[in-house]
C-alpha atoms as a PDB file:
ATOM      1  CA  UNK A   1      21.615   6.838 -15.571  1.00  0.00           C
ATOM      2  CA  UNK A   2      21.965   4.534 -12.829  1.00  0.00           C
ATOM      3  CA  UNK A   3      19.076   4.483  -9.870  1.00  0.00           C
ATOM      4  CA  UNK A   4      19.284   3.162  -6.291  1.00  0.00           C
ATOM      5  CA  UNK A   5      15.901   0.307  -6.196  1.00  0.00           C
ATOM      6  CA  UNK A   6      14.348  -1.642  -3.460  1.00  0.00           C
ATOM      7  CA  UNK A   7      11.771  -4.287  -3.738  1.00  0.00           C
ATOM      8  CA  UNK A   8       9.899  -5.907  -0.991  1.00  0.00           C
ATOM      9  CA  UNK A   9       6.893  -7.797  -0.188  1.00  0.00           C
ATOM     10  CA  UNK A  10       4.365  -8.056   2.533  1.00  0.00           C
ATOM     11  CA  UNK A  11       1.051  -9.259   3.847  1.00  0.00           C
ATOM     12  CA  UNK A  12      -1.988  -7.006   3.527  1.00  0.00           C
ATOM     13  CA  UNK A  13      -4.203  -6.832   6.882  1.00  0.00           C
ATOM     14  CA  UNK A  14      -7.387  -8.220   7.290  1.00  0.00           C
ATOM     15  CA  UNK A  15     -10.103  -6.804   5.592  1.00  0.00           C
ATOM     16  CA  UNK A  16      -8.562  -4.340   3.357  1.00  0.00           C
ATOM     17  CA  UNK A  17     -10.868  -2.794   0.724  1.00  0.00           C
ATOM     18  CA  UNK A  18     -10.523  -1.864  -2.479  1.00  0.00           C
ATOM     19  CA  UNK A  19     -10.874   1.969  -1.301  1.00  0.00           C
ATOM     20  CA  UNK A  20      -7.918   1.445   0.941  1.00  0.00           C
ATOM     21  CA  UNK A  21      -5.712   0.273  -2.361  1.00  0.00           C
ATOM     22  CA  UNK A  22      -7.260   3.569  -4.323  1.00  0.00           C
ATOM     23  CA  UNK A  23      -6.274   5.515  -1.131  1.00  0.00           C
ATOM     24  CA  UNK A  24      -2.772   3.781  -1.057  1.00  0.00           C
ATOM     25  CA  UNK A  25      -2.073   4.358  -4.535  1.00  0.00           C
ATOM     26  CA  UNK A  26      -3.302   7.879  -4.844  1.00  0.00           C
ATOM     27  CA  UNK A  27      -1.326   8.769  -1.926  1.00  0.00           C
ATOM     28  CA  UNK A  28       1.836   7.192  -3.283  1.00  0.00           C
ATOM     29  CA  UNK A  29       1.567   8.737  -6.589  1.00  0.00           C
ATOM     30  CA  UNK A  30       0.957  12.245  -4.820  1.00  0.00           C
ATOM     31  CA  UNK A  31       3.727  11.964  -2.465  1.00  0.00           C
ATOM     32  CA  UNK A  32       6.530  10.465  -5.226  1.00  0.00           C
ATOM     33  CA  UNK A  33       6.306  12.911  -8.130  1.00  0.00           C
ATOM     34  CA  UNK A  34       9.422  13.232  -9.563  1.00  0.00           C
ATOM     35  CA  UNK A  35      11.954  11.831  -6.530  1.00  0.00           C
ATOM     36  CA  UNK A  36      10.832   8.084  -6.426  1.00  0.00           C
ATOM     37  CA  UNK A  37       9.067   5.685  -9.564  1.00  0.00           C
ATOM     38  CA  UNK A  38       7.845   1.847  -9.001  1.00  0.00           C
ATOM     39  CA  UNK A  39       5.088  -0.066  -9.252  1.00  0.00           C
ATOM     40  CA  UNK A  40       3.103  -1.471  -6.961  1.00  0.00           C
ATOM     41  CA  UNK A  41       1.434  -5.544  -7.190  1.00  0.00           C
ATOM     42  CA  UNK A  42      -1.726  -6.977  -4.810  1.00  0.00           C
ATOM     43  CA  UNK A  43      -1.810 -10.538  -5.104  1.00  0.00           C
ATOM     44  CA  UNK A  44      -4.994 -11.686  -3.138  1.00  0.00           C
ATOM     45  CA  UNK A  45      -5.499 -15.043  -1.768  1.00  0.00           C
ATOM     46  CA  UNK A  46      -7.029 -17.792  -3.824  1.00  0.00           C
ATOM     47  CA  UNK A  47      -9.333 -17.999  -0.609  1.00  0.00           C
ATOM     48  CA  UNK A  48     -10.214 -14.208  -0.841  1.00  0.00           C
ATOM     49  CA  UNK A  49      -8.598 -13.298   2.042  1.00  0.00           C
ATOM     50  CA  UNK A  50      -6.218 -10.396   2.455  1.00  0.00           C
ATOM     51  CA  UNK A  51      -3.599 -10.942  -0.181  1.00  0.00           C
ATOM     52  CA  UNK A  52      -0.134  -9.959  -0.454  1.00  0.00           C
ATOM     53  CA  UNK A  53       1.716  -6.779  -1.893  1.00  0.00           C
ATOM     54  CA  UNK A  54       4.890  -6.467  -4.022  1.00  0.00           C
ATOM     55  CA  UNK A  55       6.467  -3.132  -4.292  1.00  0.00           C
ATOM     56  CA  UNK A  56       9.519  -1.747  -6.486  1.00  0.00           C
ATOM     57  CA  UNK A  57      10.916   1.493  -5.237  1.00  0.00           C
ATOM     58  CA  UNK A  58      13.171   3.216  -7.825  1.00  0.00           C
ATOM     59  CA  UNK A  59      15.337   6.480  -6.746  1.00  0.00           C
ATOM     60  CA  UNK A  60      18.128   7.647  -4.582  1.00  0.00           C
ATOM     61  CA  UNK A  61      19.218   5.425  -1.419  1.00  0.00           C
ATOM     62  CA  UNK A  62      17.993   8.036   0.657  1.00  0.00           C
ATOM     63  CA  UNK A  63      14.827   8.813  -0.373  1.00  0.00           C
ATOM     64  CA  UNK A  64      14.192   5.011  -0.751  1.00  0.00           C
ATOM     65  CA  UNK A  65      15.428   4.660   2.794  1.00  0.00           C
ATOM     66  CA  UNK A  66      13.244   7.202   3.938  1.00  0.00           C
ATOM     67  CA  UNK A  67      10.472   5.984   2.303  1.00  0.00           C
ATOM     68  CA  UNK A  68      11.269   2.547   3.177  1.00  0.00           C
ATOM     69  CA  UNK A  69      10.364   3.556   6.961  1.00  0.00           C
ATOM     70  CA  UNK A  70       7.362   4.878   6.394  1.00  0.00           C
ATOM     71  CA  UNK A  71       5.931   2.465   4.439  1.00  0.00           C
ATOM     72  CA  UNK A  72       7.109  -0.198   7.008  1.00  0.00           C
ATOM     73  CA  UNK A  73       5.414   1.869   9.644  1.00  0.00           C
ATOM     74  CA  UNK A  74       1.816   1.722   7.623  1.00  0.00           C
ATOM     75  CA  UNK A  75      -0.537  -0.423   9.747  1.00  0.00           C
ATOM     76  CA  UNK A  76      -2.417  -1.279   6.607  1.00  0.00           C
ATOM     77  CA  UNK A  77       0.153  -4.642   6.020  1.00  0.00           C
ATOM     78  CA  UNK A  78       2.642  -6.894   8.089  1.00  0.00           C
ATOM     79  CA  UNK A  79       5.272  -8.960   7.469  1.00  0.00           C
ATOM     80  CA  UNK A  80       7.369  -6.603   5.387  1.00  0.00           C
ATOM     81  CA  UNK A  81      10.431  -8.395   4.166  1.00  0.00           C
ATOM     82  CA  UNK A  82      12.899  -6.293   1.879  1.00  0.00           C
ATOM     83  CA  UNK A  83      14.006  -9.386  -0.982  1.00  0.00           C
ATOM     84  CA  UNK A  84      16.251  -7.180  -3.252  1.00  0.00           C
ATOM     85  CA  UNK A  85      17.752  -3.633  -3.465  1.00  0.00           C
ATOM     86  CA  UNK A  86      21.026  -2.478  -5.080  1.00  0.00           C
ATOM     87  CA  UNK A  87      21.554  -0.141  -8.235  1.00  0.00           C
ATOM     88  CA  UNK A  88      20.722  -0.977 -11.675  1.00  0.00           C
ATOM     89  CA  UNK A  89      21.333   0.667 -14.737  1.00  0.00           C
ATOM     90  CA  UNK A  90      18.264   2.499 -14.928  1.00  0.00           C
ATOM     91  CA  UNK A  91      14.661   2.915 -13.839  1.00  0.00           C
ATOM     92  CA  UNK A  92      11.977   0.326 -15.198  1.00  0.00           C
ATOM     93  CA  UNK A  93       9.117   2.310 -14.683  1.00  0.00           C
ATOM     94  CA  UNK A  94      10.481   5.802 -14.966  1.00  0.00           C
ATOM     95  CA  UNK A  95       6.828   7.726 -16.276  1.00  0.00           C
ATOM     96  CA  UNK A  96       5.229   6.253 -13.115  1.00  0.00           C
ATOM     97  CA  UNK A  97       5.222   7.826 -10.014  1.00  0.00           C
ATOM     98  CA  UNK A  98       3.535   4.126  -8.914  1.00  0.00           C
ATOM     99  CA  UNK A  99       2.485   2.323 -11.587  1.00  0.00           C
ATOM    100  CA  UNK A 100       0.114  -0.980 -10.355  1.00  0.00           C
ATOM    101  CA  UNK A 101      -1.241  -4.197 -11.357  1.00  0.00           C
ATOM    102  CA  UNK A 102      -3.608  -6.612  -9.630  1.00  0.00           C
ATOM    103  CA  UNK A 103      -1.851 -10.123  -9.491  1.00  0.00           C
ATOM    104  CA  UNK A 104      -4.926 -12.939  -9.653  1.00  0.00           C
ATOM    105  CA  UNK A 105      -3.416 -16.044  -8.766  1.00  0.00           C
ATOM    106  CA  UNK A 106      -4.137 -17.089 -12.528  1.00  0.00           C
ATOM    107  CA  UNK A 107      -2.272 -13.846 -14.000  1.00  0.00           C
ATOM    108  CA  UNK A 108       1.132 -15.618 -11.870  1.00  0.00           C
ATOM    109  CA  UNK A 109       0.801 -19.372 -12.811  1.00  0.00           C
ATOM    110  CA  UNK A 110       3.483 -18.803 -15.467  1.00  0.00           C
ATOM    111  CA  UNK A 111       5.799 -16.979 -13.248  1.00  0.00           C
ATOM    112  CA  UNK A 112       7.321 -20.258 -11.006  1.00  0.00           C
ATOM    113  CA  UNK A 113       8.800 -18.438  -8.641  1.00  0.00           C
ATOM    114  CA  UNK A 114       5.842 -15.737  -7.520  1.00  0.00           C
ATOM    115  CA  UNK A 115       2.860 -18.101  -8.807  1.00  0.00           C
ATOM    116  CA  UNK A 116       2.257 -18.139  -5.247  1.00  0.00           C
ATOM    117  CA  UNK A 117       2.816 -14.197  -4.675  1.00  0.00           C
ATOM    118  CA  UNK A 118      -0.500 -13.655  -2.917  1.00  0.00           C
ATOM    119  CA  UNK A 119      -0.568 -16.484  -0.277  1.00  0.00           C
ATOM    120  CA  UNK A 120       1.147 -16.279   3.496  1.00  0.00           C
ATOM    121  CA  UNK A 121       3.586 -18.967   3.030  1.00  0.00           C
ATOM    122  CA  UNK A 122       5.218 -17.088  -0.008  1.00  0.00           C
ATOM    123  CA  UNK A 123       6.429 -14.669   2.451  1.00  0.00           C
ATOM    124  CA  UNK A 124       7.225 -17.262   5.242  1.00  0.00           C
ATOM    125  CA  UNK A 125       9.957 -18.103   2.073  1.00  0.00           C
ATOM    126  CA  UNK A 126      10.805 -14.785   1.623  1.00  0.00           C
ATOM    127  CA  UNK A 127      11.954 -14.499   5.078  1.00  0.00           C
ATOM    128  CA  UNK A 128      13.563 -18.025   5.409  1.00  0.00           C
ATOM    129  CA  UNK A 129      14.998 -18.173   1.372  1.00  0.00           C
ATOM    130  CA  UNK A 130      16.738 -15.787  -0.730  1.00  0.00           C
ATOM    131  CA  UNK A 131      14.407 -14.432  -3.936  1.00  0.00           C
ATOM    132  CA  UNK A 132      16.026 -13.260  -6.586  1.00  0.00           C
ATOM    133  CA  UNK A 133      14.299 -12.114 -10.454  1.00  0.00           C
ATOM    134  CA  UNK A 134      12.058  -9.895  -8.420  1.00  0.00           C
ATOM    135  CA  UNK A 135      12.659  -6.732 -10.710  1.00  0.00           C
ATOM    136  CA  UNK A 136      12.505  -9.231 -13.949  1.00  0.00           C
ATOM    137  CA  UNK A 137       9.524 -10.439 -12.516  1.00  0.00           C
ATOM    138  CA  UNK A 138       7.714  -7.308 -11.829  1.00  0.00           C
ATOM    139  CA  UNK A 139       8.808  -5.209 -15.240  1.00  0.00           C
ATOM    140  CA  UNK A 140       7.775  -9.100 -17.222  1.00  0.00           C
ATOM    141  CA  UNK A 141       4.133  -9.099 -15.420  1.00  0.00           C
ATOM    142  CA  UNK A 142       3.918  -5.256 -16.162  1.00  0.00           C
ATOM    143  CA  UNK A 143       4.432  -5.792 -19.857  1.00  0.00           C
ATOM    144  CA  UNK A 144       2.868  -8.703 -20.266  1.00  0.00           C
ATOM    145  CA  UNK A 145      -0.701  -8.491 -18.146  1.00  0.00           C
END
């Protein structure tokens, strides 16, 4: 059955913890139940500072829209830049609520064109370039980390 999808990306804020990603992830799961499925990816830095998220959102264009909004709102990362959304055939990750995956710079070196997922200047790209394989990407690293 076809499903509405958006994927962006975005820059953690200093100093988040490892609590705030349980918090973020628990709260996502909680809140999605049935309407919306994805998975979430933290890429941190090769320097250790705040990394970088990747998100796939999986439901109906209003939901995602709605949900889109708030997560833009969450103080907890910046420079949110939407890189893909559309309809596809069907839901990748349709038994998750928000599936996620740590992305070590290592676990990326094979993927060219996120190997550099975590860092700030990936997303200065994401703003200036158009990314595309996002949802390849992200349903590839799933299966295969």
């Amino acid at each position: 059955m076809p499903v509405d999808y958006l994927l962006y990306v975005s820059q953690a804020r200093a100093g988040l913890t490892d609590a705030d990603l349980e918090e973020i992830l628990a709260a996502s799961r909680r809140n999605n139940e049935k309407r919306i499925s994805g998975i979430l990816l933290y890429a941190p830095r090769r320097d250790g500072s705040a990394g970088s998220f990747m998100q796939l959102l999986e439901g109906n264009a209003e939901d995602l829209e709605e949900l889109r909004q708030r997560i833009f709102d969450d103080p907890r990362h910046h420079t949110k830049v939407v890189i893909e959304k559309g309809t596809k055939e069907e839901r990748d990750f349709p038994d998750w609520s928000m599936a996620f995956k740590n992305a070590p710079a290592e676990s990326l070196a094979k993927y060219p064109v996120f190997k550099d997922l975590g860092e700030a200047h990936f997303l200065d790209r994401c703003q200036r370039d158009t990314i595309s394989g996002g949802c390849e990407f992200l349903l590839d690293f799933w299966k295969d980390a």
